[in-house]
C-alpha atoms as a PDB file:
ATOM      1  CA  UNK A   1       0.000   0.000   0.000  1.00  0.00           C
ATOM      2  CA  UNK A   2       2.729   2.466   0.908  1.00  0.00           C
ATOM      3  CA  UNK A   3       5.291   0.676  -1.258  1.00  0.00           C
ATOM      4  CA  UNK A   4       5.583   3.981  -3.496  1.00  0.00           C
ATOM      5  CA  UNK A   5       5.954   6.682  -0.878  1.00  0.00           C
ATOM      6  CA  UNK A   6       9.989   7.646  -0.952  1.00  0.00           C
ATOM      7  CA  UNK A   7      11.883   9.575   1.580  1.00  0.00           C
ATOM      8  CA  UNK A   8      10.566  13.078   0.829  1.00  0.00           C
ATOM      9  CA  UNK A   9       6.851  11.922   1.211  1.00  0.00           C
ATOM     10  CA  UNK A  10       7.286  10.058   4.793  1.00  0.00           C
ATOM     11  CA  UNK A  11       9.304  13.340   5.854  1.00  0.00           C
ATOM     12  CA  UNK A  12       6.583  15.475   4.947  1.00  0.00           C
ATOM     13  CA  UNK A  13       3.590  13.434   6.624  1.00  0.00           C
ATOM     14  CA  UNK A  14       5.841  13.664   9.342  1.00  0.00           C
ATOM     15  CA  UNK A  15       6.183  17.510   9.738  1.00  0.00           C
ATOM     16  CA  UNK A  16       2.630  17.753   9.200  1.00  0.00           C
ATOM     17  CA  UNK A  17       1.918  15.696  11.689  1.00  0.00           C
ATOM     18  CA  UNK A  18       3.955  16.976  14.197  1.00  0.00           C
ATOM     19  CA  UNK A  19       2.477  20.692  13.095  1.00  0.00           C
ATOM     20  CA  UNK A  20      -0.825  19.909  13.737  1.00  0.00           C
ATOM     21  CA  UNK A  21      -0.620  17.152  16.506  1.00  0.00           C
ATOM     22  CA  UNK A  22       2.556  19.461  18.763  1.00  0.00           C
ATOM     23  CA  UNK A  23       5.144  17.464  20.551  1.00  0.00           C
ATOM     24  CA  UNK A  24       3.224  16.984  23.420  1.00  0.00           C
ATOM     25  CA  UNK A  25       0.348  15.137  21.647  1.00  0.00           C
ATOM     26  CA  UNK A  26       2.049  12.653  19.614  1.00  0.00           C
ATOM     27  CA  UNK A  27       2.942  10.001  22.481  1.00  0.00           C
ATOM     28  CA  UNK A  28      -0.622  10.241  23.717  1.00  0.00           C
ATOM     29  CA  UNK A  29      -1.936   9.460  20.622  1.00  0.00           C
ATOM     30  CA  UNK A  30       0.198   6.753  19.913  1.00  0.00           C
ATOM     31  CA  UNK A  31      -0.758   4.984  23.072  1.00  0.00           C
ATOM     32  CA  UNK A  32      -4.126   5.019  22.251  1.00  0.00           C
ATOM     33  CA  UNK A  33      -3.506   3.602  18.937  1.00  0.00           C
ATOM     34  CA  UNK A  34      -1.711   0.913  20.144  1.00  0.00           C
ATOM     35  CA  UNK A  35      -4.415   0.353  22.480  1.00  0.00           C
ATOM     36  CA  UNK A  36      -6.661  -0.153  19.763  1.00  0.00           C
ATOM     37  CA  UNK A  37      -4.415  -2.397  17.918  1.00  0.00           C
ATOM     38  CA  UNK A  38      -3.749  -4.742  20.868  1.00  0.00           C
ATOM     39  CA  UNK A  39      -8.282  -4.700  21.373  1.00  0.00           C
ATOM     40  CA  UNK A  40      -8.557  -5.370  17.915  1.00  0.00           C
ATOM     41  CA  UNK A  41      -5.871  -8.544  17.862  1.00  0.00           C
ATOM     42  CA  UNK A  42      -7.106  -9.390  21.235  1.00  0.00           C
ATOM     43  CA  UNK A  43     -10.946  -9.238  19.820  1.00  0.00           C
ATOM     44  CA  UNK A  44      -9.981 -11.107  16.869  1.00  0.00           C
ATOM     45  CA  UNK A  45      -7.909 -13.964  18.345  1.00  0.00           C
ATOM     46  CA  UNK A  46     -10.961 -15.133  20.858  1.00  0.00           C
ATOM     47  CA  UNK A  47     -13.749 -14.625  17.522  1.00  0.00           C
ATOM     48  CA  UNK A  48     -11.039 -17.566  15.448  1.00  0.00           C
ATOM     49  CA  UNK A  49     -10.707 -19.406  19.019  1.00  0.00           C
ATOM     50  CA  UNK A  50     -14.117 -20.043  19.004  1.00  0.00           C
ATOM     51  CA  UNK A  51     -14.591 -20.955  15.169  1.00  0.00           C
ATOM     52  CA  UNK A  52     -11.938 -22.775  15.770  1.00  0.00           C
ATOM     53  CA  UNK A  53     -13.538 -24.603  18.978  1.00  0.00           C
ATOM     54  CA  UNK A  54     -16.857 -24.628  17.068  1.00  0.00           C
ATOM     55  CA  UNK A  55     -15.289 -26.494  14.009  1.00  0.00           C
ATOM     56  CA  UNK A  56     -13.397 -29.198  16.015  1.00  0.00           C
ATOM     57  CA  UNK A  57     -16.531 -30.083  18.378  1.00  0.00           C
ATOM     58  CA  UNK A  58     -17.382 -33.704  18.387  1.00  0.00           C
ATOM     59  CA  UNK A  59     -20.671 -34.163  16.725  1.00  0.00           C
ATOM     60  CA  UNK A  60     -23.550 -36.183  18.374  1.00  0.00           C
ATOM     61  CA  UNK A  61     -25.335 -38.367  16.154  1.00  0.00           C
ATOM     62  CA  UNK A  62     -28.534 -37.769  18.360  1.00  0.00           C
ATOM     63  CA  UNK A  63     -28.240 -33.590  18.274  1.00  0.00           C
ATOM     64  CA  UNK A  64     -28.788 -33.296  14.732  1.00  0.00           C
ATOM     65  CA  UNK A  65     -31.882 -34.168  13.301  1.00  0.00           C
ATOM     66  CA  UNK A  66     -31.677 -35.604   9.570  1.00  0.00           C
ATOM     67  CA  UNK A  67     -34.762 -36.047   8.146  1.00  0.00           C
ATOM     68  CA  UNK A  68     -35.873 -39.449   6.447  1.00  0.00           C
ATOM     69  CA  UNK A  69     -35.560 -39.869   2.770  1.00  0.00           C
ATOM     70  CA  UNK A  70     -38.770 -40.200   0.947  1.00  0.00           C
ATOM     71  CA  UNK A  71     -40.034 -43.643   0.416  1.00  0.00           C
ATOM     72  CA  UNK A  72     -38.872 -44.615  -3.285  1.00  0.00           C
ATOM     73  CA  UNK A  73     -42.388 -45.046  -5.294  1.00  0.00           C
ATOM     74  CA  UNK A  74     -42.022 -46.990  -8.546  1.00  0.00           C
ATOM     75  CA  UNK A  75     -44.990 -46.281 -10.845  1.00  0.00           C
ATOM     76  CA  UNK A  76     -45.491 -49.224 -13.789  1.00  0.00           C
ATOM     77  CA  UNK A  77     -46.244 -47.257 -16.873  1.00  0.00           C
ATOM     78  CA  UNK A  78     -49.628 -48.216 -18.409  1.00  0.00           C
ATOM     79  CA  UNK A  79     -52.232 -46.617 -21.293  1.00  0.00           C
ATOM     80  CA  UNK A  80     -54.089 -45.871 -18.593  1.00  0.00           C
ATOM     81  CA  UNK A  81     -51.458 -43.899 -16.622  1.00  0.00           C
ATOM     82  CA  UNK A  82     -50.359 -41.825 -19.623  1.00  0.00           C
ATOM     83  CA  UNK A  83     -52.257 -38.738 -20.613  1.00  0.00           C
ATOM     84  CA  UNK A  84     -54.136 -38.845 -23.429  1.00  0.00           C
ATOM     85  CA  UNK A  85     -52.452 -39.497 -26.755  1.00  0.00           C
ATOM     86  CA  UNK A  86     -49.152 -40.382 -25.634  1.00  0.00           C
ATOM     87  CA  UNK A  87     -47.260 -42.924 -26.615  1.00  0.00           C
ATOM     88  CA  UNK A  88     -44.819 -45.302 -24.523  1.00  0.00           C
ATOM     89  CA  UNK A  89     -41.732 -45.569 -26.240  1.00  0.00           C
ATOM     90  CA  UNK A  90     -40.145 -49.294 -25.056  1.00  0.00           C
ATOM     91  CA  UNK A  91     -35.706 -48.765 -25.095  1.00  0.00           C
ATOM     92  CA  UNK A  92     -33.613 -50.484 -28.459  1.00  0.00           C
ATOM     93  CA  UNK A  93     -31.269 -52.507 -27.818  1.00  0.00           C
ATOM     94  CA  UNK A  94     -27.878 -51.994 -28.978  1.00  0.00           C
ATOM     95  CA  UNK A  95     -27.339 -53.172 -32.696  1.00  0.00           C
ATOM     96  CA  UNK A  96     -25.347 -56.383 -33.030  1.00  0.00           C
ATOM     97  CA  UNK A  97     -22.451 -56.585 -35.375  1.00  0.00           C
ATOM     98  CA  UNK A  98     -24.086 -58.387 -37.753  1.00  0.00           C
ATOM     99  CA  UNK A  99     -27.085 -56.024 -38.099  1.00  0.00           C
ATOM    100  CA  UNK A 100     -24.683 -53.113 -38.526  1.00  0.00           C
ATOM    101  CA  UNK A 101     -23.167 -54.730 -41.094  1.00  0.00           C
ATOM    102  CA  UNK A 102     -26.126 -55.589 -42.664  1.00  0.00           C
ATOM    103  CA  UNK A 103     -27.516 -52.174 -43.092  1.00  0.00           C
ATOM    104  CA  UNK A 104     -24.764 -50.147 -44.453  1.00  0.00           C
END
């Protein structure tokens, strides 16, 4: 992010900094954002200790319900199970050799 700020640019955020901010200011300031930092790490190290406890919890067979599959229903195909004016096609078999041969 900074990779392109040289010498001159980092001198001159300084001066400005101290300008506005005064001597007397600066150290206060940087305490308190350090002590934001540290709340922050600190705030994000017990949120990933608890995914982490979360993800590595034994799981109960009992504590989760899974529901049933549905029953499997097979349904012969009949005329009188079709609506009306279809047709039921019946699957070809695969062509033999012979009948290959025979056709072309």
């Amino acid at each position: 992010m900074f990779e392109n700020l040289g010498f001159q640019e980092i001198t001159l955020i300084a001066v400005v900094f101290i300008v506005f901010f005064g001597p007397k200011k600066i150290p206060e300031l940087m305490n308190g954002i350090g002590r934001g930092v540290r709340e922050f790490k600190k705030a994000m190290n017990e949120v990933q200790g608890e995914i982490t406890k979360m993800t590595h919890m034994p799981v109960d067979d009992q504590t989760i319900a899974r529901p049933e599959p549905p029953p499997h229903k097979t349904q012969s195909v009949t005329a009188e199970t079709l609506p009306y004016g279809a047709q039921v096609q019946t699957a070809n078999p695969l062509p033999h050799e012979n009948q290959s041969s025979a056709t072309e």
